[in-house]
N, C-alpha and C. Protein backbone atom coordinates (compact mmCIF):
# COMPACT_ATOMS: atom_id res chain seq x y z
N UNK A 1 9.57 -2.44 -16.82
CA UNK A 1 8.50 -1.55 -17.27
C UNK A 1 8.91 -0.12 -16.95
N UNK A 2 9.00 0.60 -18.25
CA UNK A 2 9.09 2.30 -17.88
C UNK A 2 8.13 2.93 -16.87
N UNK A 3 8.24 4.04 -16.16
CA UNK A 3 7.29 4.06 -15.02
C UNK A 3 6.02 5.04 -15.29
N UNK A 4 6.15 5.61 -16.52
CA UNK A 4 5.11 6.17 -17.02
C UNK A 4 4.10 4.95 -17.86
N UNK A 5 4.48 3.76 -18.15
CA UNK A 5 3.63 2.59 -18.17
C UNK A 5 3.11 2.01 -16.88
N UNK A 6 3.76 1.62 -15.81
CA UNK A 6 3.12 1.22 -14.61
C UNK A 6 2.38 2.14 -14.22
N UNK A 7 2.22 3.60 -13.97
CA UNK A 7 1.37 4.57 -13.63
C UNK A 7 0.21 4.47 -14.71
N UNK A 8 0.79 4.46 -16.31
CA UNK A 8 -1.01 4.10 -16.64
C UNK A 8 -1.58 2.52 -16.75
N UNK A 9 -0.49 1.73 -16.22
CA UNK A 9 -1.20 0.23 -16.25
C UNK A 9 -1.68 0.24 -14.55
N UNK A 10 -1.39 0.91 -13.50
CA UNK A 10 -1.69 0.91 -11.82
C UNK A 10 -3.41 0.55 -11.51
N UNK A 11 -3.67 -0.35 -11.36
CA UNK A 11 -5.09 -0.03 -10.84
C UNK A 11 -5.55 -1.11 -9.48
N UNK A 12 -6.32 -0.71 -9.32
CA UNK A 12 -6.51 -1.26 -7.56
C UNK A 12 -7.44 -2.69 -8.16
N UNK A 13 -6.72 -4.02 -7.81
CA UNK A 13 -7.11 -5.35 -7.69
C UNK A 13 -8.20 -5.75 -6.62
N UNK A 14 -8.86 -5.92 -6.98
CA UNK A 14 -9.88 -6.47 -5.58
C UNK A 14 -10.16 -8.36 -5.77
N UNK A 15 -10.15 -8.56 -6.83
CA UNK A 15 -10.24 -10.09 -7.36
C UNK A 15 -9.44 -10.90 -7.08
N UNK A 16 -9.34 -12.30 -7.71
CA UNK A 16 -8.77 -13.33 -7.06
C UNK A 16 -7.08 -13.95 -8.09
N UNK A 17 -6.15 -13.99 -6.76
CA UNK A 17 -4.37 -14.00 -7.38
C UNK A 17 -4.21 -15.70 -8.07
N UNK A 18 -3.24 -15.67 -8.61
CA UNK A 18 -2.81 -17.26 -8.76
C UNK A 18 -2.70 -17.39 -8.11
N UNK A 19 -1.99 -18.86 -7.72
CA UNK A 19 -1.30 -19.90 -6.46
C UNK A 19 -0.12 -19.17 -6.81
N UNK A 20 0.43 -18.54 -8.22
CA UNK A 20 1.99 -18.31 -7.93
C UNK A 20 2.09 -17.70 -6.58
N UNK A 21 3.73 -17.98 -5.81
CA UNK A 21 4.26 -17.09 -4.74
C UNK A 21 4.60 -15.72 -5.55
N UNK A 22 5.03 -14.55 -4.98
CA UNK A 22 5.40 -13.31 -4.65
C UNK A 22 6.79 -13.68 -4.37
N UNK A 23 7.80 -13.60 -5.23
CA UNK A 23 9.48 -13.88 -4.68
C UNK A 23 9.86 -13.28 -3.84
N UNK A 24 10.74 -13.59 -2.91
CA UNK A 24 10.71 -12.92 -2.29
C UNK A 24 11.63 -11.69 -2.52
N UNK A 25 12.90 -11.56 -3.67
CA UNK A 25 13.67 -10.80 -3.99
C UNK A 25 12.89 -9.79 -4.61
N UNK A 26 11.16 -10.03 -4.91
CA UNK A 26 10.58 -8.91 -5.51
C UNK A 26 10.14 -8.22 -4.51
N UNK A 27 9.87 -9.03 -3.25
CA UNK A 27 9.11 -8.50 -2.55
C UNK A 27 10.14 -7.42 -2.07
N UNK A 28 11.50 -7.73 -1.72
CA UNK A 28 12.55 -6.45 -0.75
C UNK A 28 12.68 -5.33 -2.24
N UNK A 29 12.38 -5.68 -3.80
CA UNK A 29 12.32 -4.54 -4.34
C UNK A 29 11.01 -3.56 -4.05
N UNK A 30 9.99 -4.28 -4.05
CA UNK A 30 8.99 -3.49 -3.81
C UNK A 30 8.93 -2.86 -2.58
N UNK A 31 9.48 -3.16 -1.64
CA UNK A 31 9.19 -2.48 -0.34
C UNK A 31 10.46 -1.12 -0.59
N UNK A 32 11.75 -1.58 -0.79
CA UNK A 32 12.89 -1.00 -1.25
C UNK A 32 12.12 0.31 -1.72
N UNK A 33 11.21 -0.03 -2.97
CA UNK A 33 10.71 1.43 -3.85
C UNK A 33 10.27 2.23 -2.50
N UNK A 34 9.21 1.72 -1.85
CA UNK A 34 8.87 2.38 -0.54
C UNK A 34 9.52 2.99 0.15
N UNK A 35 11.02 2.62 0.66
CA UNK A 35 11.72 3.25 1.25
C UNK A 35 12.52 4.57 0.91
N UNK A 36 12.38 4.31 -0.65
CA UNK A 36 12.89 5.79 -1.41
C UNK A 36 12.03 6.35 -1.46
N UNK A 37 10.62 6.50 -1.25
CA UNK A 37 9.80 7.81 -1.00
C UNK A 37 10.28 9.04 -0.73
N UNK A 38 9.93 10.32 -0.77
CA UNK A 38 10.52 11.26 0.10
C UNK A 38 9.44 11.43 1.09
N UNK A 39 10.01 12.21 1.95
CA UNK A 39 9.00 12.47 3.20
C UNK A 39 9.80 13.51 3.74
N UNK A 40 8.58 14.32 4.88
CA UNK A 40 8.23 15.33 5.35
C UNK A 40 9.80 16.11 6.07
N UNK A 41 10.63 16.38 5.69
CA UNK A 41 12.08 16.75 6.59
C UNK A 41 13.04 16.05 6.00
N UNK A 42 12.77 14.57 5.96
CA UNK A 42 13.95 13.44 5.15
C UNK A 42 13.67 12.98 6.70
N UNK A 43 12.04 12.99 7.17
CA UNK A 43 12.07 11.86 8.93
C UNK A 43 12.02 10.88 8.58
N UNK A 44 11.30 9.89 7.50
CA UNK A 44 11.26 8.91 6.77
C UNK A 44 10.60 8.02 8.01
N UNK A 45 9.76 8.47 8.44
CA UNK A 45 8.49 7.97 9.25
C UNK A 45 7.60 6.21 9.07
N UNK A 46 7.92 5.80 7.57
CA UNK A 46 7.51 4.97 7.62
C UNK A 46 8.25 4.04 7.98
N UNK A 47 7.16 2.85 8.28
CA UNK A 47 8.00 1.52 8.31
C UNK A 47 7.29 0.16 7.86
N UNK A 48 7.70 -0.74 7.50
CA UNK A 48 7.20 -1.57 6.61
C UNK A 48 7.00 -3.16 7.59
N UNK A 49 5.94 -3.83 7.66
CA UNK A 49 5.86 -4.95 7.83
C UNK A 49 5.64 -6.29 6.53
N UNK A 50 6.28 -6.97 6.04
CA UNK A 50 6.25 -7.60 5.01
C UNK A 50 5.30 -9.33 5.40
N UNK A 51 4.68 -9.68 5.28
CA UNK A 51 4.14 -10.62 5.68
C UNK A 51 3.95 -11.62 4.99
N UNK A 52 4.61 -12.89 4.52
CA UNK A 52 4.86 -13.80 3.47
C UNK A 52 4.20 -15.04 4.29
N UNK A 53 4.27 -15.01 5.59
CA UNK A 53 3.43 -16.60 6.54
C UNK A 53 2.16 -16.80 6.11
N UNK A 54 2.02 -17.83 5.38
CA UNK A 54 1.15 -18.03 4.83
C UNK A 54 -0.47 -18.48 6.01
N UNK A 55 0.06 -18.86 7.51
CA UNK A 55 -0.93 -18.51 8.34
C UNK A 55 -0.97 -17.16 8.61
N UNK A 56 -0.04 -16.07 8.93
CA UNK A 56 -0.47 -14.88 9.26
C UNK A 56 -1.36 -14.07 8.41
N UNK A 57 -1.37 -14.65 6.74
CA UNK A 57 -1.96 -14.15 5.72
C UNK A 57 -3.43 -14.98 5.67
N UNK A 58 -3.69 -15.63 5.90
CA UNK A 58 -4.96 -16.81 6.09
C UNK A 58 -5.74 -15.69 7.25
N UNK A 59 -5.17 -15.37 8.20
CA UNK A 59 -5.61 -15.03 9.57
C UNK A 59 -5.94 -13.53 9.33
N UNK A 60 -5.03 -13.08 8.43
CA UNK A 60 -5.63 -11.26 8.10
C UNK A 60 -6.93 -11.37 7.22
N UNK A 61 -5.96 -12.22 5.96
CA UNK A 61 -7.55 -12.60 4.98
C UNK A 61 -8.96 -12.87 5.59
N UNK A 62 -9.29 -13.48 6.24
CA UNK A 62 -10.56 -14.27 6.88
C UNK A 62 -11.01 -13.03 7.54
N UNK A 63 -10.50 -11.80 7.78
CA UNK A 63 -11.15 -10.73 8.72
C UNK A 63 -11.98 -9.92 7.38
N UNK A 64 -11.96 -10.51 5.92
CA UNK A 64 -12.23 -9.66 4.84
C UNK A 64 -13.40 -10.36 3.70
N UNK A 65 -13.73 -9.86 3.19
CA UNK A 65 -14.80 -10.90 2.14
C UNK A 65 -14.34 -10.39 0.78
N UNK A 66 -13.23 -9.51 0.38
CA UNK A 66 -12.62 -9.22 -0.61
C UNK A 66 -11.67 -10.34 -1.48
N UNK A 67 -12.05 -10.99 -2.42
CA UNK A 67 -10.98 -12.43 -2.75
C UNK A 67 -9.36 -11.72 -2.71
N UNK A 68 -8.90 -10.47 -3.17
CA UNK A 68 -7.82 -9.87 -3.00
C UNK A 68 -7.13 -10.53 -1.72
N UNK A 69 -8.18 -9.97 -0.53
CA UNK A 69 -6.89 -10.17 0.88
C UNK A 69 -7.79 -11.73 1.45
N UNK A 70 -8.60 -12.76 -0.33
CA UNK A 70 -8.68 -13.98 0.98
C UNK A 70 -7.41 -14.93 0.26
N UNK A 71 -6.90 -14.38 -0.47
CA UNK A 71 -5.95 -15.41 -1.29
C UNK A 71 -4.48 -14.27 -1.46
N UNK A 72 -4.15 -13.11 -1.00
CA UNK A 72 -2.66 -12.40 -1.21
C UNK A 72 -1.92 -13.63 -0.76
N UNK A 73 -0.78 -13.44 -1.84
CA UNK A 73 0.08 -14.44 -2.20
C UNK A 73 1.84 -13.66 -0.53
N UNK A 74 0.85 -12.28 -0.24
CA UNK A 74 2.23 -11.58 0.78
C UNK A 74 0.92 -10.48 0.93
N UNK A 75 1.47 -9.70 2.00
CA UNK A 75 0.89 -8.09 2.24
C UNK A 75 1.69 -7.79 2.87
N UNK A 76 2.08 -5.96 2.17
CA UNK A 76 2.54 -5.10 2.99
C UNK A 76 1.98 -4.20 3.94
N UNK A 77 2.32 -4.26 5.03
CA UNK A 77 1.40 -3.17 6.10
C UNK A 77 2.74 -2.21 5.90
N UNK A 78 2.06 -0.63 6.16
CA UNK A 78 2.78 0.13 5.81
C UNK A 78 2.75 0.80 7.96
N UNK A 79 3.40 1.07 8.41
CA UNK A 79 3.24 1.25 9.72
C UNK A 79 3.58 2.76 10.23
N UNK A 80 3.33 3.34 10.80
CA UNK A 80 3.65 4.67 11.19
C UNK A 80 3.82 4.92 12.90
N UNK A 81 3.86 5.64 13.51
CA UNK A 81 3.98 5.98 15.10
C UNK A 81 2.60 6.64 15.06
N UNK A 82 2.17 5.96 16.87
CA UNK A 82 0.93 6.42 16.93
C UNK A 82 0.98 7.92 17.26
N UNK A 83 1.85 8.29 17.49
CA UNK A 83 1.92 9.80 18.15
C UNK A 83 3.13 10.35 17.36
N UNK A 84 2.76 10.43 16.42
CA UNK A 84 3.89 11.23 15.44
C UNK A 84 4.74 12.09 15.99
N UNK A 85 6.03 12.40 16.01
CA UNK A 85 6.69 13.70 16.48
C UNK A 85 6.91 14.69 15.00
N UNK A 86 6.37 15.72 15.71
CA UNK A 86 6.67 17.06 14.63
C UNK A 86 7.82 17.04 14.62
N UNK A 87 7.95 17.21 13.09
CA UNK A 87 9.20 17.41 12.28
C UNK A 87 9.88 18.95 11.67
N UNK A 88 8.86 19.66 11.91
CA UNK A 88 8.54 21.21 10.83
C UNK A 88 7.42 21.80 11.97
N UNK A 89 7.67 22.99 12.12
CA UNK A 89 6.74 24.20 12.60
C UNK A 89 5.51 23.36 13.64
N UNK A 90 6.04 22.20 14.11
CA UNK A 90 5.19 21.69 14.64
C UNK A 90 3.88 20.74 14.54
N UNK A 91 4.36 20.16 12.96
CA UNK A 91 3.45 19.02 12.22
C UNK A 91 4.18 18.06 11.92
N UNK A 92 3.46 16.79 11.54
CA UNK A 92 3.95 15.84 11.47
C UNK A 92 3.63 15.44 9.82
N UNK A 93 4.11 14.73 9.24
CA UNK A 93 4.15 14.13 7.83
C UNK A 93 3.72 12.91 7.63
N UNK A 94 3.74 12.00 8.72
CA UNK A 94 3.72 10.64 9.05
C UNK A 94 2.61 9.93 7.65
N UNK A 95 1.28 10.60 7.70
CA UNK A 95 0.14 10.31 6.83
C UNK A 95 0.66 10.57 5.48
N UNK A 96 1.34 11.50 5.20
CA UNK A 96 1.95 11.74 3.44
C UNK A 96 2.90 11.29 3.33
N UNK A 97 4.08 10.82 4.50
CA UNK A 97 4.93 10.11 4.10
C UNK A 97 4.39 8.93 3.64
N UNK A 98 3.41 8.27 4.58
CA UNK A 98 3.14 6.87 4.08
C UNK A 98 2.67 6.30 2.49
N UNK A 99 1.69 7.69 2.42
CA UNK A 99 0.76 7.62 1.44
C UNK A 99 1.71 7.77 -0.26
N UNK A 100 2.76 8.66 0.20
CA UNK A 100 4.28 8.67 -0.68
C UNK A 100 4.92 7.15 -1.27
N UNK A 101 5.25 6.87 -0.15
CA UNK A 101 5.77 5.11 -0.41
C UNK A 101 5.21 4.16 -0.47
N UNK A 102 3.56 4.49 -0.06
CA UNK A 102 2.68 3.28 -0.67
C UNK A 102 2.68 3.75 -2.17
N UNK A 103 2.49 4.84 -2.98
CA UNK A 103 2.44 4.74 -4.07
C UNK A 103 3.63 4.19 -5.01
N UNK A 104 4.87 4.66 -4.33
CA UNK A 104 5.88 3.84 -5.17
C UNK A 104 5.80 2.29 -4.77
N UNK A 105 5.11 1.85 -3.50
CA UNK A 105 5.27 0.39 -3.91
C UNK A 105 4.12 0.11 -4.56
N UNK A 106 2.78 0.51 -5.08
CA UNK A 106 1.70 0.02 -6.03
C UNK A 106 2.60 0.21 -7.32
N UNK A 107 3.39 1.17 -7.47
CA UNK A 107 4.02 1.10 -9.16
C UNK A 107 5.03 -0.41 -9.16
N UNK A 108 6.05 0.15 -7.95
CA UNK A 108 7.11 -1.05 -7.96
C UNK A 108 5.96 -2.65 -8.55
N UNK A 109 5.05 -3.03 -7.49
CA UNK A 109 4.20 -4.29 -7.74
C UNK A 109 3.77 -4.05 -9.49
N UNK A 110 3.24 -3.05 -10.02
CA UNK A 110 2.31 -3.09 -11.04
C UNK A 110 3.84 -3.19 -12.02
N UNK A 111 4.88 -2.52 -12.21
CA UNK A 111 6.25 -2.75 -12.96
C UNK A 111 6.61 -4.88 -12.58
N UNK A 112 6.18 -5.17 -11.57
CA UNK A 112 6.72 -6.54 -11.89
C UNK A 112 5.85 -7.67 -12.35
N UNK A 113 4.49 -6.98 -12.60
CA UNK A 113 3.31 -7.87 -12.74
C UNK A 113 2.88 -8.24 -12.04
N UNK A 114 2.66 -8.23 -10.59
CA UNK A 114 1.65 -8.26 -9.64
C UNK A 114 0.61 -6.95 -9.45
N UNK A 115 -0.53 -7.43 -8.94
CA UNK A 115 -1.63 -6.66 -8.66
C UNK A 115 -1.91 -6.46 -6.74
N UNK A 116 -2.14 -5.07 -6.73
CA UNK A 116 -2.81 -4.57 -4.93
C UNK A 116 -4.25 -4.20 -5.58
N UNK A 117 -3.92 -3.46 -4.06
CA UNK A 117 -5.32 -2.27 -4.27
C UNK A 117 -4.72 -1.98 -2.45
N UNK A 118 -5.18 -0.59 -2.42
CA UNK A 118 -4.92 0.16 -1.48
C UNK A 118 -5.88 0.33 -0.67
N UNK A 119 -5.62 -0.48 0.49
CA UNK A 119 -6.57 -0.83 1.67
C UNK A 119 -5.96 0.19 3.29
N UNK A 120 -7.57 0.85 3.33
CA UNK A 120 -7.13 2.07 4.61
C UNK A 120 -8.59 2.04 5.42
N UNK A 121 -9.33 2.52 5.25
CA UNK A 121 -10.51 2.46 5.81
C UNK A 121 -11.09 1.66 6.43
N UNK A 122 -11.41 0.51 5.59
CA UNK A 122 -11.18 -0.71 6.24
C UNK A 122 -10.80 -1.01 7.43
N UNK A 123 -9.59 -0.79 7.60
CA UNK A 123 -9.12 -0.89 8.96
C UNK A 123 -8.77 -0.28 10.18
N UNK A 124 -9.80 0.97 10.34
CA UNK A 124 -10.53 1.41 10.66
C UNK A 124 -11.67 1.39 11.63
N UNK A 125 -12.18 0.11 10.75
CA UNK A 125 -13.49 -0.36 11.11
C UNK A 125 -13.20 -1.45 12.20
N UNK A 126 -14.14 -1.82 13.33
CA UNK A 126 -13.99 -2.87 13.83
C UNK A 126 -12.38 -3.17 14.91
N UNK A 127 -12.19 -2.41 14.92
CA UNK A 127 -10.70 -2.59 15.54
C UNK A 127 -9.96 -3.63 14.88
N UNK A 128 -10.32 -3.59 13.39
CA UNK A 128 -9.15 -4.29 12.52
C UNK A 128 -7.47 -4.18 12.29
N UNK A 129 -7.68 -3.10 12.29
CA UNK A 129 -5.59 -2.63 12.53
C UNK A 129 -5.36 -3.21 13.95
N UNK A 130 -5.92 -2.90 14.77
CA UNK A 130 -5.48 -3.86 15.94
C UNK A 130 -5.19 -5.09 15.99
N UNK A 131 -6.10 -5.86 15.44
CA UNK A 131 -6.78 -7.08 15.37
C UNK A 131 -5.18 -7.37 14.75
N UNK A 132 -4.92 -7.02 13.66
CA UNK A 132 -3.72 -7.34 12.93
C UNK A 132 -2.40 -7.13 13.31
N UNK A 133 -2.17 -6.15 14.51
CA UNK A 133 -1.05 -5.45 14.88
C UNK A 133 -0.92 -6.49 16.04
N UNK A 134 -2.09 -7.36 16.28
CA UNK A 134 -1.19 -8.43 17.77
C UNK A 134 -0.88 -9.77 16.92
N UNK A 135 -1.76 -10.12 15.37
CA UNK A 135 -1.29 -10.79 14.81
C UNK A 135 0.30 -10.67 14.12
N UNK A 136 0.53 -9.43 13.84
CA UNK A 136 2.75 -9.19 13.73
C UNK A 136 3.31 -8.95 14.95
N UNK A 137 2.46 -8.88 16.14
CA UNK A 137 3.61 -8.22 16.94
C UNK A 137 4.11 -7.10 17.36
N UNK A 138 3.06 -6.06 16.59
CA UNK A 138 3.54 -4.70 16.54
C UNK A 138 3.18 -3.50 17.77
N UNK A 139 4.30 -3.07 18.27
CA UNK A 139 4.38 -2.32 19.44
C UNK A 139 3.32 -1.71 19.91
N UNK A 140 2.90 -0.78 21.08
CA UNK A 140 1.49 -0.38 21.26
C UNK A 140 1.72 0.89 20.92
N UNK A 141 3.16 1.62 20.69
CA UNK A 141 3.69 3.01 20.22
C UNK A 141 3.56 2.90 18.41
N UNK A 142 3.08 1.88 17.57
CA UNK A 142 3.14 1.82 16.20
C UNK A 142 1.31 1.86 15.79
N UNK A 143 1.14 2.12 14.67
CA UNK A 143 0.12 1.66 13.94
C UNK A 143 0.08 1.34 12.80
N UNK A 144 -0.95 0.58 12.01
CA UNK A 144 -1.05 0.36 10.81
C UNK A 144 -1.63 1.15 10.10
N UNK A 145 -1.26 1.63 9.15
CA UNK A 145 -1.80 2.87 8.37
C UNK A 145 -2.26 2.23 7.43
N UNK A 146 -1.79 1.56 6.29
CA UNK A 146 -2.22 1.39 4.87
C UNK A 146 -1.72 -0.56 4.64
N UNK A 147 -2.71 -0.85 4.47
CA UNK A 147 -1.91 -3.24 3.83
C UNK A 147 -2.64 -2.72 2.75
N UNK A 148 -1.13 -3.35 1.89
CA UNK A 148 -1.36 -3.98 0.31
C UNK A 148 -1.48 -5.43 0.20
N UNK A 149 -2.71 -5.65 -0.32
CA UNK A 149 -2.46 -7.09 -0.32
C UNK A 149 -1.68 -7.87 -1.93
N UNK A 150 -1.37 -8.84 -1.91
CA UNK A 150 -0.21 -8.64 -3.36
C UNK A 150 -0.26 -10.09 -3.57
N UNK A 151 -0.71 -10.07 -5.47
CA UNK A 151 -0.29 -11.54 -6.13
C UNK A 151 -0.33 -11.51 -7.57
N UNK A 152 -0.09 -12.50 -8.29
CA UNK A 152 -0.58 -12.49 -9.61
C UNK A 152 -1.94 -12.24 -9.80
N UNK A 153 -2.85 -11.47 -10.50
CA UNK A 153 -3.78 -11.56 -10.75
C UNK A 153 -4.11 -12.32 -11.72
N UNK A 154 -5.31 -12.73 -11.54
CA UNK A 154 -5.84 -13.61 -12.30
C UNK A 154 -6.58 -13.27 -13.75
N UNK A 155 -7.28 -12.39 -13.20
CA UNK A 155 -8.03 -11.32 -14.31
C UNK A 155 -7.53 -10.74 -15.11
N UNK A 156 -7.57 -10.07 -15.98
CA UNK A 156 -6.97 -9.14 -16.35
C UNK A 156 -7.16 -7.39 -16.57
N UNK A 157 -7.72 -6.50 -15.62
CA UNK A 157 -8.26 -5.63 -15.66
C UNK A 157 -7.49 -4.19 -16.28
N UNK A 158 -8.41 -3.09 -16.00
CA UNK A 158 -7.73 -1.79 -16.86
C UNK A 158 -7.58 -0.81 -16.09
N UNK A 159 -7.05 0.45 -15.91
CA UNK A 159 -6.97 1.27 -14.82
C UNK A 159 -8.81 1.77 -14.88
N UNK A 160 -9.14 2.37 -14.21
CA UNK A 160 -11.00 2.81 -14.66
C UNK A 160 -9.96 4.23 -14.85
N UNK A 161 -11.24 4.56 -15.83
CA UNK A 161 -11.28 5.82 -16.84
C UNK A 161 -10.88 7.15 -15.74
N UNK A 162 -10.52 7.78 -15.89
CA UNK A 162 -9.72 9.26 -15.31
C UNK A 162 -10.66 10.39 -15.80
N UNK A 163 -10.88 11.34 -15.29
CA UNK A 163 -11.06 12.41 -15.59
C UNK A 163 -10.83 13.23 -16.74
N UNK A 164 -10.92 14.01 -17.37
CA UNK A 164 -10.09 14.90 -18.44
C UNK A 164 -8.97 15.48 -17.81
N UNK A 165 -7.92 15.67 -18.29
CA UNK A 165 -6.51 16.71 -17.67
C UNK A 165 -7.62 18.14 -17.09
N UNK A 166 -8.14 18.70 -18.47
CA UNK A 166 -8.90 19.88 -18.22
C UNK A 166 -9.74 19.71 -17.21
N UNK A 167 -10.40 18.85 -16.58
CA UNK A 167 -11.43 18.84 -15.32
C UNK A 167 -10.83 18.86 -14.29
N UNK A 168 -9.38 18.66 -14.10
CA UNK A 168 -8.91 18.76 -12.83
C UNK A 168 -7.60 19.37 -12.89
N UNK A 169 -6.88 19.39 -13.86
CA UNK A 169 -5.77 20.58 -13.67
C UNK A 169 -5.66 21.95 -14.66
N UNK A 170 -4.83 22.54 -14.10
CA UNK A 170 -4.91 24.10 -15.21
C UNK A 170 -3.35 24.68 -14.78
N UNK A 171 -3.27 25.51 -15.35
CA UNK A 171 -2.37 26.52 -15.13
C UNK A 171 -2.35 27.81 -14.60
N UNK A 172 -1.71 28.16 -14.04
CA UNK A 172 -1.37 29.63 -13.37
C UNK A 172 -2.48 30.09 -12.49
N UNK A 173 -3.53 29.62 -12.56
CA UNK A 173 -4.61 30.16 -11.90
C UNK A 173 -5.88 29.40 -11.95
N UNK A 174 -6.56 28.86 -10.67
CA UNK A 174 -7.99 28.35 -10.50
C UNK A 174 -8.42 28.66 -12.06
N UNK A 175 -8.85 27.56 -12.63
CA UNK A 175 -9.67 27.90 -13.46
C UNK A 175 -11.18 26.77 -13.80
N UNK A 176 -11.34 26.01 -13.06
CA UNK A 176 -11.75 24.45 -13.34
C UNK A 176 -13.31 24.91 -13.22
């Protein structure tokens, strides 16, 4: 799929996947897209947890009432440092790096015919990123920033309707 088709076919899945698996040779492309992100210096801050155990995925799912993460066929947790080190003038990138390579992996998934949706808030709530970070294992210096949950969809849905170009961008000068 050309990538100006996956960007207008991209839309956030919340519904329920086939039984198909998620290959796993798609899965190291899709994360792969992630890793070519750019980010903040070239610190390349993120890091990826890939989760294909079909109990570790049972055990994230069940914390959710979304059919998306009660049936993902895999999820990517996208992971960052809890204490970012400044990279530049004394800021860190960590949050736009992530938010960078989660979007190339929603295209990478939507180019192979699988469906996400971009889950953050959420986990958030409830000491859910935690909850999940002793279910991988993950250090007490890491966090979870962003899980995609990932499968065939079942449905067949459409991106929802966009804005006009004119309502949100312009040229040379504020004009909106």
């Amino acid at each position: 799929m050309e990538v100006f088709e996956a960007i207008e076919k991209r839309h956030s899945y919340r519904g329920e996947y086939t039984d198909d698996p998620v290959k796993k040779e798609d899965l190291l492309k899709i994360v792969q897209a992630g890793l070519q992100a750019p980010s903040g210096k070239n610190a390349q801050t993120t890091e990826f947890v890939i989760v294909d155990d079909r109990e570790k995925i049972f055990q994230i799912g069940q914390m959710h009432t979304m059919q998306a993460m009660k049936n993902a066929r895999a999820i990517i947790l996208c992971i960052v440092d809890k204490d970012p080190e400044a990279v530049y003038e004394g800021y860190s990138f960590s949050v736009e790096d992530c938010a960078a390579a989660v979007e190339n992996i929603m295209l990478a998934i939507t180019a192979l015919g699988y469906a996400t949706v971009w889950i953050d808030g959420w986990l958030r709530l409830e000491k859910r990123a935690e909850k999940i970070a002793q279910i991988i294992d993950l250090p007490g210096s890491k966090k979870i920033k962003t899980l995609l949950p990932i499968g065939i969809p079942k449905e067949k849905l459409h991106q929802r309707e966009k804005k006009a170009f004119t309502q949100r961008a312009c040229f040379n000068r504020y004009s909106l």
